[in-house]
Protein backbone atom coordinates (compact mmCIF):
# COMPACT_ATOMS: atom_id res chain seq x y z
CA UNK A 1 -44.71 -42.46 11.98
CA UNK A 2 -42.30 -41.52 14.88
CA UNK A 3 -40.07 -38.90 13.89
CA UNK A 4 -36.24 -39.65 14.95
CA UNK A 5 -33.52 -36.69 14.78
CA UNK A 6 -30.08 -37.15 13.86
CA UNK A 7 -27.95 -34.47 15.23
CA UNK A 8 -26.15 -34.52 12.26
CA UNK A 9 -26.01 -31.88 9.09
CA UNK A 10 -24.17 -34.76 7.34
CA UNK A 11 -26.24 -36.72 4.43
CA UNK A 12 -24.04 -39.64 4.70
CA UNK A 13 -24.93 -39.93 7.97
CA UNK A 14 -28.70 -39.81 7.58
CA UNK A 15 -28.36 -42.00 4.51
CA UNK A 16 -26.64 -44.37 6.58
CA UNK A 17 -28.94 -44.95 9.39
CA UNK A 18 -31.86 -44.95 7.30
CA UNK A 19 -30.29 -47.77 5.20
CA UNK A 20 -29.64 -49.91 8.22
CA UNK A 21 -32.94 -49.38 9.76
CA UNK A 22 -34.57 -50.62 6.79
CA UNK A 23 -32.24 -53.84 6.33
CA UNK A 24 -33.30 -54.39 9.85
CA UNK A 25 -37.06 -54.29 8.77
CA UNK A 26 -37.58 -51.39 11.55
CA UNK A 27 -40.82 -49.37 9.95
CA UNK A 28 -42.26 -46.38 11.67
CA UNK A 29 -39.29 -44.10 12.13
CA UNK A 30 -38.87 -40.78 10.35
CA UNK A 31 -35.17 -39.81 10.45
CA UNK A 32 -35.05 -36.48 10.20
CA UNK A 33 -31.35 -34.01 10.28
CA UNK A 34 -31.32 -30.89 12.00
CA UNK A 35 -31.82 -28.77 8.76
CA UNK A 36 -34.96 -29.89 9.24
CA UNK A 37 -35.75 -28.78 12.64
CA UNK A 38 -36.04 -25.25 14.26
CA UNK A 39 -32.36 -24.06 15.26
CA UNK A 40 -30.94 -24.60 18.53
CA UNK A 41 -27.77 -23.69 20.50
CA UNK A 42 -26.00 -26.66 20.27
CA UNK A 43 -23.07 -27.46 23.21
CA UNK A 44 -18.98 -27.94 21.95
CA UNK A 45 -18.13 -30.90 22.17
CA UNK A 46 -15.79 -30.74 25.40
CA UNK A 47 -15.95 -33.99 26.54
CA UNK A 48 -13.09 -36.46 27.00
CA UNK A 49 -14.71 -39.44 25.40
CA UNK A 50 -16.44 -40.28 22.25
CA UNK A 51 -19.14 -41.42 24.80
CA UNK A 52 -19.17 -38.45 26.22
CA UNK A 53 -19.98 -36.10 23.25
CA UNK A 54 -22.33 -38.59 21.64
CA UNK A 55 -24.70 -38.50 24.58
CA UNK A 56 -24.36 -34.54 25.11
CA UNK A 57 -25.20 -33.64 21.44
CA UNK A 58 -28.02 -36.29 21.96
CA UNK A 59 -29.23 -34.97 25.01
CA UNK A 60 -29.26 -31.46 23.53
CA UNK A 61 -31.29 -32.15 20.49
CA UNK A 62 -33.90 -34.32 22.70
CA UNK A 63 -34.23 -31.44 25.15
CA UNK A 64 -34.45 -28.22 22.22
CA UNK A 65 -37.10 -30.45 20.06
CA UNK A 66 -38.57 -32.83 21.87
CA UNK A 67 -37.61 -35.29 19.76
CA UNK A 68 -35.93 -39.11 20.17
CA UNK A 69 -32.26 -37.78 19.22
CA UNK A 70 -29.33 -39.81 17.84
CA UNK A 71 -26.17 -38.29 17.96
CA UNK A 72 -22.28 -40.22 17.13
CA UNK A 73 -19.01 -38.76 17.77
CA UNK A 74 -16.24 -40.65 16.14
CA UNK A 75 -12.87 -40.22 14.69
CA UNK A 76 -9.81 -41.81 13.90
CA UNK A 77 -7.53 -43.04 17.17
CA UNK A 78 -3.45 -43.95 15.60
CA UNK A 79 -0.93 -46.43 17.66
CA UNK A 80 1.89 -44.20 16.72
CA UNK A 81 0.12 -41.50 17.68
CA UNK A 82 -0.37 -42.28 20.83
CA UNK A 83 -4.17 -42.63 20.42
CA UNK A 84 -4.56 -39.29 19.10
CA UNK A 85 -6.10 -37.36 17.15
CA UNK A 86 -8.79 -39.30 18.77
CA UNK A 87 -12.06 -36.74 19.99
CA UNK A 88 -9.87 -34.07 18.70
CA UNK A 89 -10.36 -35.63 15.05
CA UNK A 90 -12.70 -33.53 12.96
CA UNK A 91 -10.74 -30.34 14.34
CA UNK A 92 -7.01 -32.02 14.34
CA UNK A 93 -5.55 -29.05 11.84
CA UNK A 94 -7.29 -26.42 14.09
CA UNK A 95 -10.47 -25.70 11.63
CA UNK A 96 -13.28 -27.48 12.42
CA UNK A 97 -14.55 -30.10 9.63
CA UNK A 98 -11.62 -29.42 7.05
CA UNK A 99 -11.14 -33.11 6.16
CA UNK A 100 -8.73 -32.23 3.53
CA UNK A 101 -6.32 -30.06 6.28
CA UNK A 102 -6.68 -32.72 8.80
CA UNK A 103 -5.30 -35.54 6.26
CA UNK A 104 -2.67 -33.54 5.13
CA UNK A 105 -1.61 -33.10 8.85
CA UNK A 106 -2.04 -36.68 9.96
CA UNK A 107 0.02 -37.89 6.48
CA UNK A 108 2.42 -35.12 8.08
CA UNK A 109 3.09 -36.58 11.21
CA UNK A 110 3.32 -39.68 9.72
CA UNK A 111 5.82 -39.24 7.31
CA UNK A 112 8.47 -40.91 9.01
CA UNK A 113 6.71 -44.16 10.29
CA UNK A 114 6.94 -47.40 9.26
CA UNK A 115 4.11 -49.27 7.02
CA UNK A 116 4.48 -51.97 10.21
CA UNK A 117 3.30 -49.37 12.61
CA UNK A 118 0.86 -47.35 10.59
CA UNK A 119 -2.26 -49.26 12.59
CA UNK A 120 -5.18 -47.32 13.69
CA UNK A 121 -8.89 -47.37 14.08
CA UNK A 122 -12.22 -45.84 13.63
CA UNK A 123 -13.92 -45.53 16.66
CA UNK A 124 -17.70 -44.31 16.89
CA UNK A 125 -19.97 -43.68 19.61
CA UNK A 126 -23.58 -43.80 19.10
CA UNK A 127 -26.40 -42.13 21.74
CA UNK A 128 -29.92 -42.44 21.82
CA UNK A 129 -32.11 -40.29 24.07
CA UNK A 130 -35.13 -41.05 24.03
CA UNK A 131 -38.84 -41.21 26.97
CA UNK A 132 -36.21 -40.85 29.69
CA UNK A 133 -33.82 -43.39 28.42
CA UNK A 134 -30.32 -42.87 27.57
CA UNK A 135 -28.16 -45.45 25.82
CA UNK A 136 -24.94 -45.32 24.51
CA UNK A 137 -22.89 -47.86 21.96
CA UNK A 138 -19.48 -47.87 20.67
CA UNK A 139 -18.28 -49.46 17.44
CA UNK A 140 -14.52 -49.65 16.34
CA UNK A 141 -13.26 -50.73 13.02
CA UNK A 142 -9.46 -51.67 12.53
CA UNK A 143 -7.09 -50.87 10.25
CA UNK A 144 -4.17 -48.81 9.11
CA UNK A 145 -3.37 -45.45 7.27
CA UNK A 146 -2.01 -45.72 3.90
CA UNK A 147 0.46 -43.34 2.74
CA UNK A 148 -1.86 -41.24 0.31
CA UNK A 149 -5.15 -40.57 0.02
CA UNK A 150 -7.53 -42.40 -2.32
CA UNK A 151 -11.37 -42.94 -3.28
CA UNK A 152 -13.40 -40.11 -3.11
CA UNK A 153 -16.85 -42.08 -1.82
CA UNK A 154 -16.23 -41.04 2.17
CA UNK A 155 -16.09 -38.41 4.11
CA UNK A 156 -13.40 -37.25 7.30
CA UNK A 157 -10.45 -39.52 7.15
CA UNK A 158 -11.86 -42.37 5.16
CA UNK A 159 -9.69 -41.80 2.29
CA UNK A 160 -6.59 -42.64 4.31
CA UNK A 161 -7.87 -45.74 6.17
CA UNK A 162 -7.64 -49.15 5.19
CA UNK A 163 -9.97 -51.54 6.80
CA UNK A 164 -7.83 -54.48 8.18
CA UNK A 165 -8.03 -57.49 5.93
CA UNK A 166 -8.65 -54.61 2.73
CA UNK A 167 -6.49 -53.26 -0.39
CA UNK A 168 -9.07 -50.57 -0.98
CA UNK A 169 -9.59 -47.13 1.65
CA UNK A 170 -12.51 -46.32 3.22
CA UNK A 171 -13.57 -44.41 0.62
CA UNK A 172 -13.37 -46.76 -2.10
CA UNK A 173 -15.93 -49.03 -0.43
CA UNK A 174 -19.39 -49.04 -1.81
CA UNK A 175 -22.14 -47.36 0.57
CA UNK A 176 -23.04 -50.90 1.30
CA UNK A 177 -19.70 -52.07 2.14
CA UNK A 178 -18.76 -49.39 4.38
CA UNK A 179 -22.45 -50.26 6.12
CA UNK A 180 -21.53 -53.88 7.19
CA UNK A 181 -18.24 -53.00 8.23
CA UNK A 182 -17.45 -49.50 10.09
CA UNK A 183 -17.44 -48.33 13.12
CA UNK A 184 -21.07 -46.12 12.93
CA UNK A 185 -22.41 -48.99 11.28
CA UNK A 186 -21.48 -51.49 14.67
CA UNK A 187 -22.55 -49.02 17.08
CA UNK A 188 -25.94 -47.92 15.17
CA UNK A 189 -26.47 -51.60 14.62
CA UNK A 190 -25.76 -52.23 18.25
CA UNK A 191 -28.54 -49.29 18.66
CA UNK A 192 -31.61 -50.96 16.88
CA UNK A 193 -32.99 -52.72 19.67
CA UNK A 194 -33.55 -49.32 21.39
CA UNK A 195 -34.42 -48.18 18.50
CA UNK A 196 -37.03 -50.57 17.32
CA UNK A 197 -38.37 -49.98 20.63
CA UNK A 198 -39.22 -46.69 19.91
CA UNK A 199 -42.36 -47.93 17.99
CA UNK A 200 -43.57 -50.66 19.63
């Protein structure tokens, strides 16, 4: 058994790779989070791109344990917005990781737009380092942002986003659901032939 680390504290996260490596029939990988690996200094997350972070995080965690590292960086990227909040997602109200202040900004500077021009999407990229090799994947998933929040099943800004072609958020969708369609789920999908690699 090959032990994989996510560089992720997030359950969902683990849960979610683990569920899509065993719909692809991939056996032989451990995924592992880093609460369950010795501490190490990990790098901000400076870079310009989703690409960019995703492969320094996975980098890092490959270098401190030794381990083949996955690592995502995603967020939310709004037309009216410009784009933004983009990299700058999970810290877009200035605290790091406070999902409920960064909704209640983004509903805030939306306040005055139209449902016609509410579109955005998730975008995720997904790194694997791993014996010298470095790849990188990116998944988007369109939609728009609703104009309150709902569901409680998600995490980040899934309870404002509603997958194009939906009635229901993000958060509403079953584990499953969310799986087949979002963002991580393309780019880690779009990651199993490397990682299927890893135990051949």
């Amino acid at each position: 058994m090959r032990r994989v680390l996510v560089a992720s504290r997030n359950a969902k996260k683990l849960g979610e790779l683990r569920r899509i490596l065993a719909d692809a029939g991939i056996e032989g990988l451990e995924v592992v989070g880093l609460n369950e690996v010795p501490p190490y200094e990990e790098a901000p997350e400076t870079g310009a791109t989703f690409e960019e972070n995703a492969l320094a995080k996975a980098r890092d965690g490959a270098a401190a344990t030794g381990l083949a590292c996955v690592a995502d960086d995603s967020g939310i990227a709004v037309d009216a917005l410009n784009g933004m909040p983009g990299v700058l997602s999970a810290r877009w109200s200035g605290r790091h990781g406070d999902d409920a202040a960064n909704n209640e900004l983004l509903l805030g500077q939306l306040s005055d737009v139209p449902d016609t021009r509410r579109g955005a999407r998730f975008v995720s990229a997904c790194a694997l380092v791993a014996d010298g090799r470095e790849v990188v994947m990116l998944g988007e998933w369109a939609g728009h942002v609703a104009r309150k929040p709902a569901g409680d099943g998600g995490f980040g800004y899934d309870p404002l986003f509603v997958p194009d072609g939906g009635t229901v958020s993000a958060a509403e969708l079953t584990p499953a659901e969310k799986d087949a369609a979002s963002h991580r789920g393309r780019a880690l999908k779009a990651l199993l032939p490397a990682l299927a690699a890893l135990v051949k």
